[in-house]
Protein backbone atom coordinates (compact mmCIF):
# COMPACT_ATOMS: atom_id res chain seq x y z
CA UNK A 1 74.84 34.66 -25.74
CA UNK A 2 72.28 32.09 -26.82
CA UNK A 3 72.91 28.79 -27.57
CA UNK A 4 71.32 27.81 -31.10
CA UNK A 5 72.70 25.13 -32.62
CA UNK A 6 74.14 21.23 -32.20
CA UNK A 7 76.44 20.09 -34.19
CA UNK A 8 77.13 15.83 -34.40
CA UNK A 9 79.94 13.55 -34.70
CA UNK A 10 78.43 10.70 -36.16
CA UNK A 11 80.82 7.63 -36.05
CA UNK A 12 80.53 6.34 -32.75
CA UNK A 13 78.17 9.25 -31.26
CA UNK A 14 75.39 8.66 -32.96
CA UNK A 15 76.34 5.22 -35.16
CA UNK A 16 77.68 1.93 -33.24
CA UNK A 17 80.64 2.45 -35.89
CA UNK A 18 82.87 -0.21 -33.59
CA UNK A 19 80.01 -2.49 -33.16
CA UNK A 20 79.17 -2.37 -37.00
CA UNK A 21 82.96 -2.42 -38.17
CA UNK A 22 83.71 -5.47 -35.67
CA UNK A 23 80.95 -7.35 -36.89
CA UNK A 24 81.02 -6.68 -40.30
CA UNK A 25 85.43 -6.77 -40.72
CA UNK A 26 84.72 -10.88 -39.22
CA UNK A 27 81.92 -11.68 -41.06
CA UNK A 28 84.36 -10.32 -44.23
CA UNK A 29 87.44 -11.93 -42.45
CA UNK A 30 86.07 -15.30 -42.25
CA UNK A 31 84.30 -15.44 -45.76
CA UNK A 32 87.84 -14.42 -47.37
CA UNK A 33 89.19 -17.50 -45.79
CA UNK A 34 91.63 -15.59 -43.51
CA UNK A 35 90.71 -16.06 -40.51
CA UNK A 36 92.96 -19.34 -40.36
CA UNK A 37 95.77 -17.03 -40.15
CA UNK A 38 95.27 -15.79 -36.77
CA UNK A 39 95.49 -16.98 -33.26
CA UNK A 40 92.32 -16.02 -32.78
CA UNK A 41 89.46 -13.39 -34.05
CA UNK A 42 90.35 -10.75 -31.78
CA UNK A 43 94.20 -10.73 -33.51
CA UNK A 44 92.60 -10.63 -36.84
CA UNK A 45 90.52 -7.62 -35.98
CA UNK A 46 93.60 -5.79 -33.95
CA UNK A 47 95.07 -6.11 -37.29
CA UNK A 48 92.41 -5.04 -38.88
CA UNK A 49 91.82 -1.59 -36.95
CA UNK A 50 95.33 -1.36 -37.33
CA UNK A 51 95.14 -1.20 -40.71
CA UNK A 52 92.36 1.34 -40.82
CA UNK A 53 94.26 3.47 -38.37
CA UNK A 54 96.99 4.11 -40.32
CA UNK A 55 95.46 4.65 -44.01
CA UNK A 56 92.51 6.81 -41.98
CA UNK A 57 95.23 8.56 -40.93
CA UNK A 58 96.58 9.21 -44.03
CA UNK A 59 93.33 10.45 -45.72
CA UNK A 60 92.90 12.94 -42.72
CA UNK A 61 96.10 14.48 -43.27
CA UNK A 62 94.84 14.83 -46.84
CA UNK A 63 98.07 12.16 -48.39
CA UNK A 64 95.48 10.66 -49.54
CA UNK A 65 91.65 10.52 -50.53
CA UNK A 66 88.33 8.55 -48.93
CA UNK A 67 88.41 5.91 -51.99
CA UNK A 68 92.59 5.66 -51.95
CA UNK A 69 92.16 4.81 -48.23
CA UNK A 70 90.15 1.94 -48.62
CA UNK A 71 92.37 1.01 -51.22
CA UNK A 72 95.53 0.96 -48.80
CA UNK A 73 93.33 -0.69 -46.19
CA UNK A 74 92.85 -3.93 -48.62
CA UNK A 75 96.23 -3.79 -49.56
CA UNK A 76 98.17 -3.58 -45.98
CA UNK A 77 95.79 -6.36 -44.60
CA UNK A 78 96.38 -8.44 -47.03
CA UNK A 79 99.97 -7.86 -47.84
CA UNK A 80 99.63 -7.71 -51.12
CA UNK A 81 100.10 -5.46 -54.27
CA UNK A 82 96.40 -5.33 -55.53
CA UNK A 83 95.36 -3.39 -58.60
CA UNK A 84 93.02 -0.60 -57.95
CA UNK A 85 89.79 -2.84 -59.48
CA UNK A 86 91.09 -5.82 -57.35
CA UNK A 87 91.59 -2.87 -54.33
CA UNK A 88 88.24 -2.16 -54.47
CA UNK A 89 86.42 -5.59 -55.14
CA UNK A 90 88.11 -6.72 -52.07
CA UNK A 91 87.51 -3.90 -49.99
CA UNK A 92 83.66 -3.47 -51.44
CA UNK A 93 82.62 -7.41 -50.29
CA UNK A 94 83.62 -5.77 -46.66
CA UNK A 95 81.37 -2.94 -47.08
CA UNK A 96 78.57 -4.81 -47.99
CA UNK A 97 78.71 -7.23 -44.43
CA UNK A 98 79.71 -3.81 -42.61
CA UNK A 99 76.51 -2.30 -43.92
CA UNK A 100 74.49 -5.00 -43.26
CA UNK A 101 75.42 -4.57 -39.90
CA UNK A 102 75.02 -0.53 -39.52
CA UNK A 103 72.56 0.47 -36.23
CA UNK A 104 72.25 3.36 -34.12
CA UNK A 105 73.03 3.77 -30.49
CA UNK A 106 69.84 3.37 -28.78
CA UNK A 107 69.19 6.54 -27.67
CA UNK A 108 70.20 8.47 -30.85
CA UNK A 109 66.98 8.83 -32.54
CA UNK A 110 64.73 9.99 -29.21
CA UNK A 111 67.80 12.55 -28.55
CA UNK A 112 67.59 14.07 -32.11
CA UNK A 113 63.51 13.97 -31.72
CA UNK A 114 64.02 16.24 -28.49
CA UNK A 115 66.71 18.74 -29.30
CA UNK A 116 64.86 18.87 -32.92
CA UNK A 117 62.30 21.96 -30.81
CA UNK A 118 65.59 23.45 -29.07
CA UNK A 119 68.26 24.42 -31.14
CA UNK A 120 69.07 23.40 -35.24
CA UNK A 121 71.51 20.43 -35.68
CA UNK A 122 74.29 19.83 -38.08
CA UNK A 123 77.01 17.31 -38.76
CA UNK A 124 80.66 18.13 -38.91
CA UNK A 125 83.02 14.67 -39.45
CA UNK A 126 86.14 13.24 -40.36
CA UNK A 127 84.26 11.20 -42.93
CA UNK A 128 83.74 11.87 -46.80
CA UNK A 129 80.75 13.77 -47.49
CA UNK A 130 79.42 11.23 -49.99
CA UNK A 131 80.12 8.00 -47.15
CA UNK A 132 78.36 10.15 -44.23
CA UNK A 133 75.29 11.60 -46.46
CA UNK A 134 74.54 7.72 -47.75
CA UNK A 135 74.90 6.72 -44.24
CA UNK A 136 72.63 9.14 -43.10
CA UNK A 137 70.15 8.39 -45.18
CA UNK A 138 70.47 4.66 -44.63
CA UNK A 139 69.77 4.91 -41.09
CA UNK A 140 66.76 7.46 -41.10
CA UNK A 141 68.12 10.52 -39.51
CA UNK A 142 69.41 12.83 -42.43
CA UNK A 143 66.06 14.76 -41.92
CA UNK A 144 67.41 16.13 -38.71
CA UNK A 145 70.46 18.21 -39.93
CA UNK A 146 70.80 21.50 -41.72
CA UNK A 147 74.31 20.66 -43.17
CA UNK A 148 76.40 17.62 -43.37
CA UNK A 149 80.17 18.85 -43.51
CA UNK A 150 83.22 16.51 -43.57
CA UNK A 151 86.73 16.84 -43.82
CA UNK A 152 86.83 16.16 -47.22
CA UNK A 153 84.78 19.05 -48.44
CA UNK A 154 86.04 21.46 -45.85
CA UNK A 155 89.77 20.90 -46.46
CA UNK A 156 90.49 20.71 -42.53
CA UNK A 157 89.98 17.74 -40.53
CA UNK A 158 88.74 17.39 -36.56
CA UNK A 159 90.65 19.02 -34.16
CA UNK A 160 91.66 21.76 -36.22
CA UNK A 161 89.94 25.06 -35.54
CA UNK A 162 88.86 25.37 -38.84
CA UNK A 163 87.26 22.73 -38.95
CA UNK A 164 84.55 23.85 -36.65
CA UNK A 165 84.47 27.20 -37.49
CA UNK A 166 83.67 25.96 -40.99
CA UNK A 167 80.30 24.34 -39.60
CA UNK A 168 79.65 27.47 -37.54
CA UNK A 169 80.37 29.39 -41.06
CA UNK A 170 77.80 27.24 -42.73
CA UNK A 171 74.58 27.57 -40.15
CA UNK A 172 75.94 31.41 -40.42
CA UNK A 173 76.20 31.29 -36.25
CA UNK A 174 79.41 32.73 -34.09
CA UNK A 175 80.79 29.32 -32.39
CA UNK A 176 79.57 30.91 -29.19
CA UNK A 177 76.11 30.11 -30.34
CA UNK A 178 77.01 26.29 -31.06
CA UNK A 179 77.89 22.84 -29.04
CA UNK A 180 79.70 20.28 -30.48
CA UNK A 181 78.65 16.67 -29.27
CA UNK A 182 81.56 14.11 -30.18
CA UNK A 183 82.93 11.08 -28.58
CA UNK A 184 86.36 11.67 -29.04
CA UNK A 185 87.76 13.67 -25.74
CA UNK A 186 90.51 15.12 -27.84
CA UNK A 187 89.62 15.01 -31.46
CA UNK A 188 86.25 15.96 -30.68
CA UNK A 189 85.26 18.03 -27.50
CA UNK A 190 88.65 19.81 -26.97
CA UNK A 191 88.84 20.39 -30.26
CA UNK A 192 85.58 22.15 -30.15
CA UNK A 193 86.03 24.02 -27.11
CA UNK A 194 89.52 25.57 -28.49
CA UNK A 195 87.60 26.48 -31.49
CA UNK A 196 85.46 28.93 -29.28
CA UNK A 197 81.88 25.80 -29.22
CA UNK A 198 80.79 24.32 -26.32
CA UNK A 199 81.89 21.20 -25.94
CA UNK A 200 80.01 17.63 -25.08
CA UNK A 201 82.07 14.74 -24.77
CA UNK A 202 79.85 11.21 -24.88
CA UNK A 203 81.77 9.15 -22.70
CA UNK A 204 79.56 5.96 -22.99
CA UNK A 205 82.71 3.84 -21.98
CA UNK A 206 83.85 6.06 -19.04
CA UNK A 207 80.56 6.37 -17.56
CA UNK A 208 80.66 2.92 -17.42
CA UNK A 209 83.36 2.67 -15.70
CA UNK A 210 82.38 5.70 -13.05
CA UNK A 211 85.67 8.12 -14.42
CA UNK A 212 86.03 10.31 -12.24
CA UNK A 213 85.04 13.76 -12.51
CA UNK A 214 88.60 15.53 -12.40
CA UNK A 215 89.33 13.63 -15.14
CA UNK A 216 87.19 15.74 -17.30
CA UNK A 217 89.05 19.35 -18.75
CA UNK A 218 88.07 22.58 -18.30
CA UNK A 219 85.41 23.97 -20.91
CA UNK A 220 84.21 20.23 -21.33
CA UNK A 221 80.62 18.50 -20.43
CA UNK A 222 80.63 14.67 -20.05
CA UNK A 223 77.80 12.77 -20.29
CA UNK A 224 77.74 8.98 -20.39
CA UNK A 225 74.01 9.15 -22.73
CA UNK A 226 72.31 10.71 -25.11
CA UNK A 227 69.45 10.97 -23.34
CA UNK A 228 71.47 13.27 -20.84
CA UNK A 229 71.75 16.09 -24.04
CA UNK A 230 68.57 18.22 -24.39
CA UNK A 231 68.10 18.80 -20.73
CA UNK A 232 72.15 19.74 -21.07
CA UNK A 233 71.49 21.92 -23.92
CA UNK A 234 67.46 23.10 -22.10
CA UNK A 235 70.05 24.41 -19.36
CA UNK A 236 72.26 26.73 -22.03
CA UNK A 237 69.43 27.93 -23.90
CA UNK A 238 69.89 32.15 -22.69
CA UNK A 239 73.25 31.44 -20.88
CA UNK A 240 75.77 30.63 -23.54
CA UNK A 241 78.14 27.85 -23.78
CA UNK A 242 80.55 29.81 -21.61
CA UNK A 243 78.45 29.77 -18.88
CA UNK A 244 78.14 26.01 -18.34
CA UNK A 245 80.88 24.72 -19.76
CA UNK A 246 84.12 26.57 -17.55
């Protein structure tokens, strides 16, 4: 069966979401005066993925939603019982240096220009709807993509099965017909591949790093680029995912 569609993880596949929360969480650390407070930067930003871990968490198990997540964020970091308004002032000068911040990978943009002729793209993320279609927009690639889907419209987050079959639902293809590109081994390409996609793991750390090859499951295609994705997908075009990927 034919392969027509890509669907994207954004965060971290497509956006330097580390690179732009890193610099953006110090720039916010160190204007709040807080920085004082730590050993050093790199403590202050443990504690401040930390932070985000556990109230992303939260929102992904649907306790509670995209704004009240921020809100816990500002209030765990700083230990303190904010008001919603002061909740979100806080949280909002943050956004502001994290935006200013915001790039793509460097080989995003040429690897949506060359699938663009090969297959239809889509975006399926943990994210709110509202946060990845702003971002999108921001960074000059919503053009690209058919759908934007998130977790908080679909009512499943990433790994769960429906998740992805949601965003198959949507660009009305069997998952068969779909690969999901992600850089999240678990959350993203296994995910994917027990949903019935083909499954592309970006491992830009790993390929660094020369992982070895038995490292990688069953059913899953590594690649340590983008630029390594359209002649991935050029090979599945006729074949199916099945074919290729175990």
């Amino acid at each position: 069966m034919t392969i027509e569609a890509v669907l994207w993880d954004v965060d971290d596949t497509l956006f330097d979401y580390t690179g732009s929360d890193r610099a953006g969480a110090l720039r916010h650390i160190e204007a709040e005066g807080l920085l004082g407070g730590y050993p050093d930067a790199e403590c202050a930003l443990g504690r401040w993925r930390e932070c985000m871990e556990v109230a992303f968490g939260r929102f992904l198990s649907g306790e509670l939603g995209f704004l009240e997540h921020r809100r816990e964020r500002a209030r765990t970091f700083l230990g303190e019982a904010l008001s919603d308004d002061e909740a979100d002032a806080w949280f909002g000068r943050y956004v502001a240096l994290y935006e200013a911040a915001w790039t793509l990978f460097p080989d995003s943009v040429q690897a949506l220009t060359d699938l663009a002729p090969l297959a239809r793209q889509g975006v399926l993320s943990n994210s709110s709807v509202r946060n990845q279609e702003r971002k999108l927009r921001a960074l000059g690639i919503r053009d690209h993509f058919e759908v934007v889907l998130c977790a908080d419209g679909v009512g499943h987050a990433k790994p769960a099965a429906e998740a992805f079959l949601a965003a198959c639902d949507a660009m009305e293809l069997a998952p068969e017909r779909v690969v999901y590109v992600g850089d999240k081994l678990d959350v993203d390409a296994i995910g994917a591949r027990d949903a019935g996609l083909g499954a592309v793991w970006v491992d830009r750390v790993g390929a660094e790093a020369e992982t070895p090859e038995e490292d990688v499951p069953d059913g899953v295609a590594r690649i340590g680029s983008l630029a390594e994705l359209p002649g991935l997908v050029r090979g599945l075009i006729g074949f199916g995912a099945s074919s290729t990927f175990g």
